[in-house]
Protein backbone atom coordinates (compact mmCIF):
# COMPACT_ATOMS: atom_id res chain seq x y z
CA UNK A 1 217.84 105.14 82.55
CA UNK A 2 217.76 102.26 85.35
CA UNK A 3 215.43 99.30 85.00
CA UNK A 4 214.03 100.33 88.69
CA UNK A 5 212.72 103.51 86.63
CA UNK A 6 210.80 101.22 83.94
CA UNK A 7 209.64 98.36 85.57
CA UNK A 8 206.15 97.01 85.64
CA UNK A 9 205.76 96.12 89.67
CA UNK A 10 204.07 93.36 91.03
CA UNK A 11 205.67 90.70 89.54
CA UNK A 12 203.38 87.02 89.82
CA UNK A 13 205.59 84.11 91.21
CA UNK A 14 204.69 80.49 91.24
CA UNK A 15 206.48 77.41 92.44
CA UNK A 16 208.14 74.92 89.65
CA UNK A 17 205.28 72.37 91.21
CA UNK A 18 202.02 74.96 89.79
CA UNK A 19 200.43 73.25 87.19
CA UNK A 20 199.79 74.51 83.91
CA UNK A 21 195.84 74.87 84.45
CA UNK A 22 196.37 76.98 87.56
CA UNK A 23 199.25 78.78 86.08
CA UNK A 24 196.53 80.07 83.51
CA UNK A 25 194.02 80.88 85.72
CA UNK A 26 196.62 82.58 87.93
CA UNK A 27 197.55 85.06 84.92
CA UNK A 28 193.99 85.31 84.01
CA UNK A 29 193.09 86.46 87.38
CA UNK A 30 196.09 88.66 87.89
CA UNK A 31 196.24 90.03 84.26
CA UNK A 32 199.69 89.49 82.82
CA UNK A 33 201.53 87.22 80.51
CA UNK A 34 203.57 85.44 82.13
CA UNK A 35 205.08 84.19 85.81
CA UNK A 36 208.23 83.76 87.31
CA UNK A 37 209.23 80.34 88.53
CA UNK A 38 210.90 80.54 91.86
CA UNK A 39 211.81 77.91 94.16
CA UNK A 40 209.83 78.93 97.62
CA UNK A 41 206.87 81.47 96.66
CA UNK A 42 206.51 82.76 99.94
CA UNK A 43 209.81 83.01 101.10
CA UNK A 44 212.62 82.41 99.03
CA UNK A 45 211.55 84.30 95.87
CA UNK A 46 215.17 83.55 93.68
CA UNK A 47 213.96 83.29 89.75
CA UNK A 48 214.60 79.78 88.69
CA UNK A 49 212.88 80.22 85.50
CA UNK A 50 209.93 81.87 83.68
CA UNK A 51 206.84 80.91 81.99
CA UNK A 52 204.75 82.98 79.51
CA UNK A 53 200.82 82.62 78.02
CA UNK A 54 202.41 81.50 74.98
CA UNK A 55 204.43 78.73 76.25
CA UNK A 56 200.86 77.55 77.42
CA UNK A 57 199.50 77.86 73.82
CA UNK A 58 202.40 76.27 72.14
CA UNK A 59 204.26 73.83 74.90
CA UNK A 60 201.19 72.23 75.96
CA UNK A 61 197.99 72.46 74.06
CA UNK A 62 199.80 72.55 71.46
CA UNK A 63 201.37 69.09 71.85
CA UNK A 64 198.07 67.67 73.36
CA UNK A 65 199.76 67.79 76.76
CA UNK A 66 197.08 68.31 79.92
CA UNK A 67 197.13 71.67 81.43
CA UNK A 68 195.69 69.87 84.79
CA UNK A 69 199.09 67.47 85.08
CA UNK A 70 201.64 69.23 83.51
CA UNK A 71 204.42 71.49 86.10
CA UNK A 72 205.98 74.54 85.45
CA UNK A 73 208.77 72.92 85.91
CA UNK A 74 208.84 71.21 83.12
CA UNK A 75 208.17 74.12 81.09
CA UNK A 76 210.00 77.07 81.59
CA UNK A 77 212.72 78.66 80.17
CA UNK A 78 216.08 78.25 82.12
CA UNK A 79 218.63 79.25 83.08
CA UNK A 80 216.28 82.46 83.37
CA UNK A 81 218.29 85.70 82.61
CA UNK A 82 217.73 88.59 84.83
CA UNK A 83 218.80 91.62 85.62
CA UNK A 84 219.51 94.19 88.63
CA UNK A 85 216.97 96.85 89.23
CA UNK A 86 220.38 99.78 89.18
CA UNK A 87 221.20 98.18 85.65
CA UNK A 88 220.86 100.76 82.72
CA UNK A 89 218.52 99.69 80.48
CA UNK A 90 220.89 99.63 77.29
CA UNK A 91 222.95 96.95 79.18
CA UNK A 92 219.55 95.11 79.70
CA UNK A 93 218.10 95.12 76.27
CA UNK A 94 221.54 93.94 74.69
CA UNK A 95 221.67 90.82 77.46
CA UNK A 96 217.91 90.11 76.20
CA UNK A 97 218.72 90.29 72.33
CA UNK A 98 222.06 88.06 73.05
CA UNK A 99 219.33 85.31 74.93
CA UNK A 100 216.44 85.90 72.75
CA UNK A 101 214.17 86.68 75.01
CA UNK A 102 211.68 89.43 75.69
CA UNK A 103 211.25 89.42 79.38
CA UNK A 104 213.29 89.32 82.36
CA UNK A 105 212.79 89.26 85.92
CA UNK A 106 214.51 92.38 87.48
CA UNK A 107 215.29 91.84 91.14
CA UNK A 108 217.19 93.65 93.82
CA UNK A 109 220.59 93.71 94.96
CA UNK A 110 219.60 90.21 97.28
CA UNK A 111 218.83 88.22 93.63
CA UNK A 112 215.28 88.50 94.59
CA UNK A 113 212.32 89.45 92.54
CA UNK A 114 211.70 92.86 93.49
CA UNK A 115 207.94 92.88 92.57
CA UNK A 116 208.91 94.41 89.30
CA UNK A 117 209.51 92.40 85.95
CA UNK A 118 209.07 92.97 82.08
């Protein structure tokens, strides 16, 4: 089965620069668990990184940094893995078991987030 067949669309993108406090309103508002840091949000949408609620939890409150300060940036996880929308998902679930990770970014064939991630 291809990823393209199983993603969630609408994927949430921030810049590196988002802080914290409006990252968290952000996936309040927009109901999912994390975003995907990417260098130009409105244009150049390449996945430089990603950010989930519990990196909020853990990363800042819970070493007492401030939510209304601290970037992105200086939180997420990089080099982000990813994966093609055509990819089989066996191929994809073995790349996120060798990073330890539980969600990638899936983007198209341009290495652009193709408003689908999981």
């Amino acid at each position: 089965m291809l990823l393209k067949e199983v993603c969630t669309p609408e994927v949430v993108c921030c810049g590196a620069q988002t802080r914290v406090l409006q990252a968290a309103q952000l996936m309040r508002h927009k109901h999912v668990g994390d975003l995907v840091v990417v260098g130009d949000p409105q244009e150049d949408r390449v996945p430089l990184g990603i950010v989930t609620d519990r990196d909020l939890v853990v990363e800042v409150l819970g070493n007492g940094l401030d939510p209304a300060t601290t970037t992105l940036g200086s939180l997420m996880h990089k080099p982000v893995v990813i994966a093609n929308e055509n990819e089989d998902t066996t191929t994809v679930v073995a790349r996120m078991r060798e990073h330890g990770v539980r969600r990638v970014p899936v983007v198209t064939g341009k290495a652009r987030p193709s408003e689908s991630s999981r």
